[in-house]
N, C-alpha and C. Protein backbone atom coordinates (compact mmCIF):
# COMPACT_ATOMS: atom_id res chain seq x y z
N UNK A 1 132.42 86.14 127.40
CA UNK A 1 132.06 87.46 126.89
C UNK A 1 130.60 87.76 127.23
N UNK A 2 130.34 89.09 127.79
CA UNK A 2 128.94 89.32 127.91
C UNK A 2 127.50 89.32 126.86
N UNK A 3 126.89 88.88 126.71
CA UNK A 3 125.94 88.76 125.75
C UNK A 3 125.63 89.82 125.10
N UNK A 4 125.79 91.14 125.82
CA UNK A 4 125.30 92.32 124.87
C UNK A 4 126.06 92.90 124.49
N UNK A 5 127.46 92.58 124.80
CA UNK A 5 128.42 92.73 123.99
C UNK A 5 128.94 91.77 122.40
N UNK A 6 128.53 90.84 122.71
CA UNK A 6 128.48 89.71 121.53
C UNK A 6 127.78 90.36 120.40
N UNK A 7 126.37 90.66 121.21
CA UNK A 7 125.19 91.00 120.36
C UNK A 7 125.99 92.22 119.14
N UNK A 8 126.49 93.13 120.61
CA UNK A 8 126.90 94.34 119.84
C UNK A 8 128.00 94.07 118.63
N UNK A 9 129.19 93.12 118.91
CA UNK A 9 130.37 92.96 117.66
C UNK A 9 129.47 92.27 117.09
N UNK A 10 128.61 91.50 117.01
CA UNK A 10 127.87 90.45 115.74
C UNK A 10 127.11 91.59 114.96
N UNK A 11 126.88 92.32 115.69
CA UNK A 11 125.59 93.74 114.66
C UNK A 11 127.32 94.84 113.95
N UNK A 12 127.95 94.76 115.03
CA UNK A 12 129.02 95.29 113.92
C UNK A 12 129.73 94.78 113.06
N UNK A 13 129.88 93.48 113.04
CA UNK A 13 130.33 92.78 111.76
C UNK A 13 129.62 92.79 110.65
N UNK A 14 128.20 92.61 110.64
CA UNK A 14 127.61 92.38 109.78
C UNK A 14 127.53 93.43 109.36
N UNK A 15 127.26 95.04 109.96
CA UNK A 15 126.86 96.14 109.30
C UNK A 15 128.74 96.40 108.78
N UNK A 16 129.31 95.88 109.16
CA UNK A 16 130.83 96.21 108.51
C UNK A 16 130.70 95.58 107.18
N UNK A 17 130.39 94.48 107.10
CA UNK A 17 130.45 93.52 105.74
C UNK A 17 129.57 94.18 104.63
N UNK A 18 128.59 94.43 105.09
CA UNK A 18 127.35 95.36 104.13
C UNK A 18 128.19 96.26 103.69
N UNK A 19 128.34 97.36 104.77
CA UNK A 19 129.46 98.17 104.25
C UNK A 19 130.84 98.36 102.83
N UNK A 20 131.12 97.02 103.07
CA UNK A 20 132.38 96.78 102.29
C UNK A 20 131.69 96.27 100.93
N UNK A 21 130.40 95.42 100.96
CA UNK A 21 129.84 94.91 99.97
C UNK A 21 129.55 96.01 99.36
N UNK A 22 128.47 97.41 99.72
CA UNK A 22 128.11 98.19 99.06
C UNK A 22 129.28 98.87 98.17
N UNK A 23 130.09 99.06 98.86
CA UNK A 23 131.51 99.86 98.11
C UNK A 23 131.90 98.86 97.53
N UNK A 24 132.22 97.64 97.09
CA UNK A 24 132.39 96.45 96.48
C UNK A 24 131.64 96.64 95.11
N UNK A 25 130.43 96.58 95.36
CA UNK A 25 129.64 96.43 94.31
C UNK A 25 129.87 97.99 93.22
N UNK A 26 130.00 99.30 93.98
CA UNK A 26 129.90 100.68 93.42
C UNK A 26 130.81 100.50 92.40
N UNK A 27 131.98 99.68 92.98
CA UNK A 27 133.56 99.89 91.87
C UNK A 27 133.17 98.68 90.96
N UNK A 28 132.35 97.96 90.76
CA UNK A 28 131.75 97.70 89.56
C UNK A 28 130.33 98.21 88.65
N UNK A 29 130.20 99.17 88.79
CA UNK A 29 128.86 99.92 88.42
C UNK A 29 127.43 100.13 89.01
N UNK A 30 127.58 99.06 89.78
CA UNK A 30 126.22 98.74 90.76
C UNK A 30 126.24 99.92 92.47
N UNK A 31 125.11 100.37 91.91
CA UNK A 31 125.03 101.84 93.08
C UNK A 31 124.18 100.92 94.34
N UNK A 32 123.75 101.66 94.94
CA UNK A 32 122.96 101.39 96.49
C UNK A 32 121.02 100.97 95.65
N UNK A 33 121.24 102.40 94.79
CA UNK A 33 119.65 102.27 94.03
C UNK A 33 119.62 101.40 93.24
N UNK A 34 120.62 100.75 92.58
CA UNK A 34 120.46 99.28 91.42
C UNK A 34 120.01 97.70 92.75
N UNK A 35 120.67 97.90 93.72
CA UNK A 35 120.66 97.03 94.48
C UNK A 35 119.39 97.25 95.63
N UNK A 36 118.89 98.31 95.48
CA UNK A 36 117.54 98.27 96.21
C UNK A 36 116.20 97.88 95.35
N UNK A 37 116.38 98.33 94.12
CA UNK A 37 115.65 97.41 92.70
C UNK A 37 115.17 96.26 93.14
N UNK A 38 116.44 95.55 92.99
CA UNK A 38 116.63 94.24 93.27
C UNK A 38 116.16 93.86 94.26
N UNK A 39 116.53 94.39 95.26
CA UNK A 39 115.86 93.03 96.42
C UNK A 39 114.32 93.59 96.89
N UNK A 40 113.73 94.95 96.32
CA UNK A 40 112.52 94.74 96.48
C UNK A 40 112.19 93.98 95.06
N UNK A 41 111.75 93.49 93.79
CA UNK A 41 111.92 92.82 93.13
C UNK A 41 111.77 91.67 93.61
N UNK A 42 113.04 90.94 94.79
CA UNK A 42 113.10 89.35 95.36
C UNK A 42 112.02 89.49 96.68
N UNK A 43 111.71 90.61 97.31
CA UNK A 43 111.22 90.92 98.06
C UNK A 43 109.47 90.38 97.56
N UNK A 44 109.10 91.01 96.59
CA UNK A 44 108.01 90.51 95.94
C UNK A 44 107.54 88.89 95.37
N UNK A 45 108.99 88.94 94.26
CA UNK A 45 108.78 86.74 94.49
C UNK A 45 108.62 86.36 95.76
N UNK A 46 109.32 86.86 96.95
CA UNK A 46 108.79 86.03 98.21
C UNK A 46 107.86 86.15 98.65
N UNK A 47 107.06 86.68 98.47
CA UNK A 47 105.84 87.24 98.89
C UNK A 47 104.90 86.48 97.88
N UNK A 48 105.01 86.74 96.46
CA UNK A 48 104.15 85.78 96.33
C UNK A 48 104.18 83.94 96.17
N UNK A 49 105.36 83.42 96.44
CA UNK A 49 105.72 82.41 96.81
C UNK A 49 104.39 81.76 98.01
N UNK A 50 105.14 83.25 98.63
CA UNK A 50 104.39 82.93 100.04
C UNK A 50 102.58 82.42 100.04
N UNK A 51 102.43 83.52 98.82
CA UNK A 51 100.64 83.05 98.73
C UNK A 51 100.29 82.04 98.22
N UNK A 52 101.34 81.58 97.04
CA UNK A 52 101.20 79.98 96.74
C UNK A 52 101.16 79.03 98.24
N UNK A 53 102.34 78.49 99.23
CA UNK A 53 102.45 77.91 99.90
C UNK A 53 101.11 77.73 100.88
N UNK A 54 100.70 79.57 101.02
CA UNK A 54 99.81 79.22 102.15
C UNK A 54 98.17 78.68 101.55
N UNK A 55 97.90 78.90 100.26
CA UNK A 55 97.06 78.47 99.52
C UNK A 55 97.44 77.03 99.10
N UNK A 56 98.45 76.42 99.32
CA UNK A 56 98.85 74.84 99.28
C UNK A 56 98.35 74.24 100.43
N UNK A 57 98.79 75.08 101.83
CA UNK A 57 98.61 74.56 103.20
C UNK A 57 97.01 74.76 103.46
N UNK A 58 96.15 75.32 102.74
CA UNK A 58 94.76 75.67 103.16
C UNK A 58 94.32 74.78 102.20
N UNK A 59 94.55 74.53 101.36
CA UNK A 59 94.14 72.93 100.51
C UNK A 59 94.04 71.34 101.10
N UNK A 60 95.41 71.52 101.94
CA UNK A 60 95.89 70.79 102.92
C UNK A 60 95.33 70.03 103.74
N UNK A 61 94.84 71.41 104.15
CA UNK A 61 93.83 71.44 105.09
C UNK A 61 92.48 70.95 105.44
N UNK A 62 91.92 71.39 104.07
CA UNK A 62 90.71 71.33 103.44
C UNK A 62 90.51 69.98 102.90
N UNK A 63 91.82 69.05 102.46
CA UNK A 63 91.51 67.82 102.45
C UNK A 63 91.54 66.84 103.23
N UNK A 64 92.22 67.54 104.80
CA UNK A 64 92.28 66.95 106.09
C UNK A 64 90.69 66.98 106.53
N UNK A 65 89.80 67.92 106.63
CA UNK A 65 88.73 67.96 107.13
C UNK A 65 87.90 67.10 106.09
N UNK A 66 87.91 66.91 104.86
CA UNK A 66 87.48 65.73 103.87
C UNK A 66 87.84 63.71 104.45
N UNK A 67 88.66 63.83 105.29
CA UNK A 67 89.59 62.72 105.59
C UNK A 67 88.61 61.29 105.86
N UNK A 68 88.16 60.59 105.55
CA UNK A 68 87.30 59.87 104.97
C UNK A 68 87.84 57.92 105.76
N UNK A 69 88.72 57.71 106.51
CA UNK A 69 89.37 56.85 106.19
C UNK A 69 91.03 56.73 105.62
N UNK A 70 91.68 55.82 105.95
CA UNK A 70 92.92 55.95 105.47
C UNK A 70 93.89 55.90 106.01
N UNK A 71 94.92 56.36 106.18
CA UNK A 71 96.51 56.47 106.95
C UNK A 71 96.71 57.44 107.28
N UNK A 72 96.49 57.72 108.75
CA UNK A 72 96.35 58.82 109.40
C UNK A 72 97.89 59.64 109.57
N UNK A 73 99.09 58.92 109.58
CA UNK A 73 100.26 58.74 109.78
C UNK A 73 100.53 60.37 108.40
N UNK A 74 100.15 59.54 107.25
CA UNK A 74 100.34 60.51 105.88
C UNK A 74 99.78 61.44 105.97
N UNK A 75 98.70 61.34 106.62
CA UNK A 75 97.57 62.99 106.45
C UNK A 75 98.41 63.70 107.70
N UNK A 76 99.36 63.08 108.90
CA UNK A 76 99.70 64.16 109.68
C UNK A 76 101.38 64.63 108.93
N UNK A 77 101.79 63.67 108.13
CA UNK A 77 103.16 63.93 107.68
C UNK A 77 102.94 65.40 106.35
N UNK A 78 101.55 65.30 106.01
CA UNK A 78 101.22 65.76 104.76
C UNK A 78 100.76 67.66 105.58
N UNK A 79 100.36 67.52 106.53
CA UNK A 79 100.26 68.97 107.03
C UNK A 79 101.44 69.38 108.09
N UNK A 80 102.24 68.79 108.06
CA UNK A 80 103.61 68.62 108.78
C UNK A 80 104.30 69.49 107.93
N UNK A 81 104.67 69.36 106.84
CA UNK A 81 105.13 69.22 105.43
C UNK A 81 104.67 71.16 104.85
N UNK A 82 103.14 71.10 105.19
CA UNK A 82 102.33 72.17 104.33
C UNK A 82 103.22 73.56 105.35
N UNK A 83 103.23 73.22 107.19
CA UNK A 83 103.49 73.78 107.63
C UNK A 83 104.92 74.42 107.54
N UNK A 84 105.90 72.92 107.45
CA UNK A 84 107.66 73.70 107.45
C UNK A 84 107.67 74.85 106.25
N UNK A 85 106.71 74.19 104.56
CA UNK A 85 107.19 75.07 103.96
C UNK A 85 106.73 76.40 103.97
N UNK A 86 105.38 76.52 104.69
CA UNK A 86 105.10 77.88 104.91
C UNK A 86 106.45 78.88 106.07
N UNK A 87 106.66 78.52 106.89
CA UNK A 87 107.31 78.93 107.90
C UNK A 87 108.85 79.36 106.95
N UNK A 88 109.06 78.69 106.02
CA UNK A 88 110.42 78.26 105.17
C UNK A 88 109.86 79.83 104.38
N UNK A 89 108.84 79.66 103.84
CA UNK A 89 108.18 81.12 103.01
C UNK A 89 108.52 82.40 103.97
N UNK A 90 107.58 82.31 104.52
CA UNK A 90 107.91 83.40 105.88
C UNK A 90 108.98 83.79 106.12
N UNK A 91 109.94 83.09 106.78
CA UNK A 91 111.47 83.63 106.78
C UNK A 91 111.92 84.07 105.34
N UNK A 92 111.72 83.95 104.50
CA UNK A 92 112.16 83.90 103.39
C UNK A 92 112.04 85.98 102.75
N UNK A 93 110.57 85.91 103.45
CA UNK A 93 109.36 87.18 103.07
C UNK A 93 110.50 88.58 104.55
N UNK A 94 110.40 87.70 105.42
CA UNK A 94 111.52 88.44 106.04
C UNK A 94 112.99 88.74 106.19
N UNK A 95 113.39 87.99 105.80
CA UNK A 95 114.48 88.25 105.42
C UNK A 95 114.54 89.03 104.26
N UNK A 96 114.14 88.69 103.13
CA UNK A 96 114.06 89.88 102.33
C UNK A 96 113.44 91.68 102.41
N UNK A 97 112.54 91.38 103.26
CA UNK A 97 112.27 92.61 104.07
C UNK A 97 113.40 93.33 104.75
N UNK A 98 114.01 92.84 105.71
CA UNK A 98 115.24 93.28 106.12
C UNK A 98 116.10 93.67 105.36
N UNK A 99 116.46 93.13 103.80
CA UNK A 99 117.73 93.40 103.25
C UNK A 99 117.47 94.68 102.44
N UNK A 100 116.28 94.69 102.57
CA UNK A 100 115.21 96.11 101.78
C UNK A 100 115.59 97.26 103.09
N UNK A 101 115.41 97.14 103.89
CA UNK A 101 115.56 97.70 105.18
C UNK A 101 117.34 98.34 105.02
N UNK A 102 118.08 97.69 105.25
CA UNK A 102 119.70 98.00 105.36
C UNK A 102 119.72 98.62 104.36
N UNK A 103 119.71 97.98 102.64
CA UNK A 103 120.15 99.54 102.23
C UNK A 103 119.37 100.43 102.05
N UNK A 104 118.34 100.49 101.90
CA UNK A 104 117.63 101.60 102.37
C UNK A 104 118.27 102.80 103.42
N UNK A 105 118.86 102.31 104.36
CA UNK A 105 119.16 103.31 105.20
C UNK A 105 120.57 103.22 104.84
N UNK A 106 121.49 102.35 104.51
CA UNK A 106 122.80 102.49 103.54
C UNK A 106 122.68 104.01 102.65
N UNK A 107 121.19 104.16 102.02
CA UNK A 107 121.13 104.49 100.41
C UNK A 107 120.69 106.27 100.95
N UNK A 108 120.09 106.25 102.07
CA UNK A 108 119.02 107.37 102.87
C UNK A 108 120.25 108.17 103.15
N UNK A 109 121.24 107.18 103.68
CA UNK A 109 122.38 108.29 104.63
C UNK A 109 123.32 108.73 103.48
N UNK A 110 123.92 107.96 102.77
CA UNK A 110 124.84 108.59 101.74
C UNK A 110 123.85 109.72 101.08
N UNK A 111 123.27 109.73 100.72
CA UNK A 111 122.03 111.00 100.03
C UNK A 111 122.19 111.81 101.14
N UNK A 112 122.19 111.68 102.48
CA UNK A 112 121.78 112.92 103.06
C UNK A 112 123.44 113.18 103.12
N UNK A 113 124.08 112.63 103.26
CA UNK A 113 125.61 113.61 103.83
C UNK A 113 125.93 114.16 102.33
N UNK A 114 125.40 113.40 100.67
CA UNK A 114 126.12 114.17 100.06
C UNK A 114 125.82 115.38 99.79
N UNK A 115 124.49 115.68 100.24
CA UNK A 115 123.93 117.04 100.10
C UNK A 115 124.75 117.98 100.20
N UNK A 116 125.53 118.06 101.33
CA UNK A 116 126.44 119.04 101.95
C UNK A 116 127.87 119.43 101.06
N UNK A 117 127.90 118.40 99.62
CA UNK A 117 129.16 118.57 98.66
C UNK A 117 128.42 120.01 97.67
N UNK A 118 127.25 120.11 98.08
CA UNK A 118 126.98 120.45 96.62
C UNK A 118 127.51 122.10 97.07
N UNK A 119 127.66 122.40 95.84
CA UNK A 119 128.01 123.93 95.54
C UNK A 119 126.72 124.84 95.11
N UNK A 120 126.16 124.31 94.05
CA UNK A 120 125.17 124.59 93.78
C UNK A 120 123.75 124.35 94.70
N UNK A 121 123.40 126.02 95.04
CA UNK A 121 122.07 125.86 96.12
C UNK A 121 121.01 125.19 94.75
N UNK A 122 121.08 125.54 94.34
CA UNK A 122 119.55 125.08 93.11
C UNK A 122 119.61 123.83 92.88
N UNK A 123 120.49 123.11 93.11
CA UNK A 123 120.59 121.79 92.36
C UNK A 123 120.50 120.62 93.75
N UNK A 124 121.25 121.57 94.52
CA UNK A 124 121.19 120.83 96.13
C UNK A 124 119.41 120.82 96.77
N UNK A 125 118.66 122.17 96.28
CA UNK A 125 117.41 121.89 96.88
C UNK A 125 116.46 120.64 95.56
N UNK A 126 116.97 120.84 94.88
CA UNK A 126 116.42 119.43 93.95
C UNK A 126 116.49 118.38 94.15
N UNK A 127 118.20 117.88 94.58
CA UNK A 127 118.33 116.70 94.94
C UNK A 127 117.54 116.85 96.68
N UNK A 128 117.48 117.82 97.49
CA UNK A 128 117.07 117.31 98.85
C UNK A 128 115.07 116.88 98.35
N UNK A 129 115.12 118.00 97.42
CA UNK A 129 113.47 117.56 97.18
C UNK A 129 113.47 116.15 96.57
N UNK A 130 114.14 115.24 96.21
CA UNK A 130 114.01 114.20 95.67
C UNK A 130 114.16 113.30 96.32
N UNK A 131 115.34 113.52 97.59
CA UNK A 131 115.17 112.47 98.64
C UNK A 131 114.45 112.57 99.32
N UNK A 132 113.08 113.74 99.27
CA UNK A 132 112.23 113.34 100.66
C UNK A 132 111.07 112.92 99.69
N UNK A 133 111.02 112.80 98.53
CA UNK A 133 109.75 112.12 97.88
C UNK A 133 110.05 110.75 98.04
N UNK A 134 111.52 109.87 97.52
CA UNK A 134 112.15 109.10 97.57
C UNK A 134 111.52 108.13 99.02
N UNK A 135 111.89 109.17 100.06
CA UNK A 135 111.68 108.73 101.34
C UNK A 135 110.20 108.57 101.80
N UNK A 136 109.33 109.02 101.24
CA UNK A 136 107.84 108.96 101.27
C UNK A 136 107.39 107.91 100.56
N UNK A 137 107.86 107.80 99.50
CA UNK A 137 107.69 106.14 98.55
C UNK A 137 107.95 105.03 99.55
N UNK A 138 109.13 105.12 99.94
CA UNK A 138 109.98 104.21 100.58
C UNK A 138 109.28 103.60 101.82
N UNK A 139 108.84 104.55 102.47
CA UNK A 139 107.96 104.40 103.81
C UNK A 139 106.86 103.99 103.56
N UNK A 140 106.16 104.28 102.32
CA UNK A 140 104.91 103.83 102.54
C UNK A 140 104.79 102.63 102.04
N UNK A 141 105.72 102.06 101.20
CA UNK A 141 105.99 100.71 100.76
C UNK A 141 106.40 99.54 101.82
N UNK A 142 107.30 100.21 102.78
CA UNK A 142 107.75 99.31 103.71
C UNK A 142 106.44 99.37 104.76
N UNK A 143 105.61 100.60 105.21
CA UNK A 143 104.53 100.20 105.54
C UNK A 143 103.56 99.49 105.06
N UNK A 144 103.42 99.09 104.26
CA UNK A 144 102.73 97.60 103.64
C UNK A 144 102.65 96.70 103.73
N UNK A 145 104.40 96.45 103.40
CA UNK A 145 105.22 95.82 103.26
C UNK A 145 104.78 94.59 105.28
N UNK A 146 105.34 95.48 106.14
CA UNK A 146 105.39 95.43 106.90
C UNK A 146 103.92 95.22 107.67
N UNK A 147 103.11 95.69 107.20
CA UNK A 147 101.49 94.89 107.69
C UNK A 147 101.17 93.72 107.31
N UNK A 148 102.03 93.02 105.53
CA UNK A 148 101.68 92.07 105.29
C UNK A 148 102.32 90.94 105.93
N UNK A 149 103.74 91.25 106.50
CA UNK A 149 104.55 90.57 107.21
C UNK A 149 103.85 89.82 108.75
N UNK A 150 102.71 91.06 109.29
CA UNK A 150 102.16 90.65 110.75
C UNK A 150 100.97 89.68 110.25
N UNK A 151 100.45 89.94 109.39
CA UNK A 151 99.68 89.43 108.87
C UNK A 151 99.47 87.52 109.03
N UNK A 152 101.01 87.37 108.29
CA UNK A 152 101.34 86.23 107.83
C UNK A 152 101.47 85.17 109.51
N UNK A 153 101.59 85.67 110.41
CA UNK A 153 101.84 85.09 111.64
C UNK A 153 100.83 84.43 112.23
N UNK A 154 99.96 85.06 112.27
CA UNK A 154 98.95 84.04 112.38
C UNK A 154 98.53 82.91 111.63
N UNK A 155 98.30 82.96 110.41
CA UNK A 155 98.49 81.34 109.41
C UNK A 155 99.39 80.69 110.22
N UNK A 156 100.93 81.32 110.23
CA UNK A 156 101.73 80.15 110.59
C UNK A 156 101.27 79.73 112.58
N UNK A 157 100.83 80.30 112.88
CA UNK A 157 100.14 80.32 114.30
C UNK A 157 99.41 78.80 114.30
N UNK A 158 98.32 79.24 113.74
CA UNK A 158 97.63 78.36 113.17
C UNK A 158 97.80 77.02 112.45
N UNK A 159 98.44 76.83 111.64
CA UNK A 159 99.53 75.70 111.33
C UNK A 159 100.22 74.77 112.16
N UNK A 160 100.78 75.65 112.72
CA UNK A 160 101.47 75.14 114.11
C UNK A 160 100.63 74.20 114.76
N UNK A 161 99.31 74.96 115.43
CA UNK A 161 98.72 74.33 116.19
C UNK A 161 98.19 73.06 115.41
N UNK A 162 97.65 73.14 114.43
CA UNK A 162 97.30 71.91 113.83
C UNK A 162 98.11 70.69 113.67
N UNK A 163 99.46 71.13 113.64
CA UNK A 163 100.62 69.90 113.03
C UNK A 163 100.61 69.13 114.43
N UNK A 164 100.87 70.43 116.34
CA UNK A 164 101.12 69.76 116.70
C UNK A 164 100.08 68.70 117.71
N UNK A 165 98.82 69.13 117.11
CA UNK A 165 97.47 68.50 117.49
C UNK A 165 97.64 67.33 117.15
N UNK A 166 97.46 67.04 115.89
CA UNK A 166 98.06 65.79 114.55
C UNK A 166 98.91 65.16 115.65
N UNK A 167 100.11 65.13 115.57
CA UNK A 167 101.23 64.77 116.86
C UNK A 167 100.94 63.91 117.37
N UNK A 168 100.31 64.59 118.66
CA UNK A 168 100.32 63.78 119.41
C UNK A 168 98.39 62.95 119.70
N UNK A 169 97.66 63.15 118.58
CA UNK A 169 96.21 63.07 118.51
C UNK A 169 96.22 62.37 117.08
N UNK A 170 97.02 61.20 116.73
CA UNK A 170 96.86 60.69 115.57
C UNK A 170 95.76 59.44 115.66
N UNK A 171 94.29 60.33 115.64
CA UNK A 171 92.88 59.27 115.52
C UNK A 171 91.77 60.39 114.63
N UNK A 172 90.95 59.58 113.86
CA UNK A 172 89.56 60.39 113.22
C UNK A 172 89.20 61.16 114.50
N UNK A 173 89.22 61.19 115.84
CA UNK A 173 88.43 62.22 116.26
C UNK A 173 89.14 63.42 116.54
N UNK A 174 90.51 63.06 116.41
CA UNK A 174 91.14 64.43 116.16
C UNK A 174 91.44 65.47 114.97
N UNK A 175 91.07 64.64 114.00
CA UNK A 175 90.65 65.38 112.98
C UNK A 175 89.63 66.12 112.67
N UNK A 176 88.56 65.08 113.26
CA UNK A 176 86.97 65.95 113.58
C UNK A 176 86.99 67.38 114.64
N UNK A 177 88.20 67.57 115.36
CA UNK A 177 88.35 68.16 116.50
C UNK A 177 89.05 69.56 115.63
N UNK A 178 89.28 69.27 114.51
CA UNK A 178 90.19 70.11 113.51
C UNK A 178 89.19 70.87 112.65
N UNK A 179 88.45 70.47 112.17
CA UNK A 179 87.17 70.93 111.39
C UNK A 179 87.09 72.55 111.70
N UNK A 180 87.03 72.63 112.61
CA UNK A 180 86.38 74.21 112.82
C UNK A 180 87.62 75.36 112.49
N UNK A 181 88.83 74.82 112.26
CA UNK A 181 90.29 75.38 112.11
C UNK A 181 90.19 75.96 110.71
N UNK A 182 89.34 75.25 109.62
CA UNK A 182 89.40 75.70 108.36
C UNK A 182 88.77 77.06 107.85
N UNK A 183 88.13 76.98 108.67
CA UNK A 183 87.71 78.71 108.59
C UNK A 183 88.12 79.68 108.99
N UNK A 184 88.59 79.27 110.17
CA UNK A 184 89.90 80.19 111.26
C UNK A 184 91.11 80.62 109.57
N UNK A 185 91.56 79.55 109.56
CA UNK A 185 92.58 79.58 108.18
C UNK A 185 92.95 80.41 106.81
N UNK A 186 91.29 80.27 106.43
CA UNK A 186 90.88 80.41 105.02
C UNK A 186 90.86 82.18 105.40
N UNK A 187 90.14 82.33 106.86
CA UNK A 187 89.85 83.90 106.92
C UNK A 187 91.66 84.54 106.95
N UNK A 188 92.20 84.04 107.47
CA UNK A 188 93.77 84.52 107.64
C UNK A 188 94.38 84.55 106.95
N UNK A 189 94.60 83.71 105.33
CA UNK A 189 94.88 83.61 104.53
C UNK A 189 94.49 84.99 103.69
N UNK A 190 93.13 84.77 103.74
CA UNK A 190 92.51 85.76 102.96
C UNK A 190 93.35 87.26 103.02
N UNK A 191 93.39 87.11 104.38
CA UNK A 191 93.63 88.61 104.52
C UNK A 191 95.32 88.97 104.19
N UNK A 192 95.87 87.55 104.51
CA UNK A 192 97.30 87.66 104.12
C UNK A 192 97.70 88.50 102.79
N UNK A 193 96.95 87.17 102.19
CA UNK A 193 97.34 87.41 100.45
C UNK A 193 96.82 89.11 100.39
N UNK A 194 95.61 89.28 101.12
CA UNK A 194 95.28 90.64 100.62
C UNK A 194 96.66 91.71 100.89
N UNK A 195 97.16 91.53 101.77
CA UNK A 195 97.96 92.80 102.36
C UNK A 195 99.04 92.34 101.37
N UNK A 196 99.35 91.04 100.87
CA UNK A 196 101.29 90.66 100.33
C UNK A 196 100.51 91.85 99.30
N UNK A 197 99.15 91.69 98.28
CA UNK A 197 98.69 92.04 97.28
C UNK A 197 98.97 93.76 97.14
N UNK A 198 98.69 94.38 98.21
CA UNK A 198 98.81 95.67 98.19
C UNK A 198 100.17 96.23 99.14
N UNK A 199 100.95 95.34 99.18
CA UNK A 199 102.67 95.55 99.46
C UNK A 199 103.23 95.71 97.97
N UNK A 200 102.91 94.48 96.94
CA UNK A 200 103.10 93.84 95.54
C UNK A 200 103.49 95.22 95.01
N UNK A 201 101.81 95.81 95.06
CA UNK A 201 101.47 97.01 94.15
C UNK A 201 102.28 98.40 94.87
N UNK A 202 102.80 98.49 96.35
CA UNK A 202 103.77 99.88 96.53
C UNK A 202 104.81 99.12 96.04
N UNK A 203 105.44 97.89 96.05
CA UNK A 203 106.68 98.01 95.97
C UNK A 203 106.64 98.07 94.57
N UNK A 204 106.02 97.86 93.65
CA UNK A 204 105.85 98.37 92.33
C UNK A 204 105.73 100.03 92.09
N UNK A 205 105.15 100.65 92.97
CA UNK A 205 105.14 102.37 92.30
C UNK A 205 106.56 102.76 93.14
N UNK A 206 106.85 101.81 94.03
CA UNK A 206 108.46 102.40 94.58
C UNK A 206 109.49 102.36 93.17
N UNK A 207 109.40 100.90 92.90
CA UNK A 207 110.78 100.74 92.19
C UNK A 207 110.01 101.75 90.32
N UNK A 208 109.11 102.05 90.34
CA UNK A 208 109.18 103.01 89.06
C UNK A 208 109.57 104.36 89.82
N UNK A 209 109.12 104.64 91.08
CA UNK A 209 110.13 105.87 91.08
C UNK A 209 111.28 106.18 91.18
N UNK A 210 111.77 104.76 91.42
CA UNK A 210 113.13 104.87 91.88
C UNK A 210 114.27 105.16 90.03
N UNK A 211 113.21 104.23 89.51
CA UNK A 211 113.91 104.49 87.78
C UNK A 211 113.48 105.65 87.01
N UNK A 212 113.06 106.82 87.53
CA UNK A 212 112.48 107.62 87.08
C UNK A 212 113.77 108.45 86.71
């Protein structure tokens, strides 16, 4: 089978399954907007998960450049370790991003086609005025959202390179060779946490508008 055809039935299965889930969930009380709650909500634990881990791995770090003597073996298994679970965070921060993403546009399109039931012009320009505030929340949250996501790539960039320095450079002078990495780090971090911080706070004025 051709690959971009694969690609294509694998993107239609899955958007089929969503599909069936969302209508799944409706015939038990749960709408598109209860379930977008939610995973921005999980969207946020991952995120700040994420600032724990990478503030674990910059500790890590920071006690690698302290490294004094010892078992070099543990100090490379020990930022080995700092790295999978950041990367483990990360996917975690994206993937939940994405599932924010689907219904979102699940939740965008049913709103716009039901417009067209309504009978009532007065009530129809209310609800259209509500989905484009809706949609202005939405965007500017996932734009956040989505800066804090690029953000995070470099830490794990960075990480990377260190674990696989460690590797194959398991002596004190490759650790000394590491030293200058902690600042590289600490500045990337910084800025991480800053952006998850002000994703945190839209996806917080999203989901109060959304319960409004």
């Amino acid at each position: 089978m051709p690959y971009f055809i694969a690609i294509f039935l694998s993107v239609s299965l899955l958007s089929g399954c969503q599909t069936a889930y969302y209508s799944a969930m409706e015939k038990v009380g749960v709408y598109k907007r209860d379930i977008m709650v939610d995973r921005v909500e999980d969207a946020n634990q991952a995120q700040q998960n994420a600032q724990k881990q990478f503030t674990s791995a910059l500790e890590g770090l920071k006690a690698l450049n302290q490294f004094d003597g010892g078992d070099l073996e543990s100090a490379y298994k020990d930022i080995d370790s700092q790295y999978k679970n950041s990367e483990a965070a990360v996917n975690n921060v994206n993937d939940r991003i994405a599932a924010i993403e689907d219904v979102a546009n699940a939740m965008f399109d049913e709103w716009q086609q039901e417009l067209a039931l309504y009978k009532s012009a007065t009530l129809k320009r209310d609800s259209q005025r509500k989905l484009q505030t809706t949609k202005l929340s939405y965007n500017k949250m996932l734009t956040a959202m989505k800066r804090a996501e690029k953000k995070m790539e470099p830490v794990l960039d960075t990480l990377r390179d260190n674990t696989l320095y460690l590797k194959h450079n398991l002596n004190a002078a490759a650790i000394g060779s590491l030293q200058g990495q902690f600042t590289s780090l600490q500045t990337e971090i910084s800025g991480a946490i800053r952006d998850m911080n002000r994703a945190i706070a839209e996806s917080n004025r999203f989901i109060g508008h959304l319960k409004k």
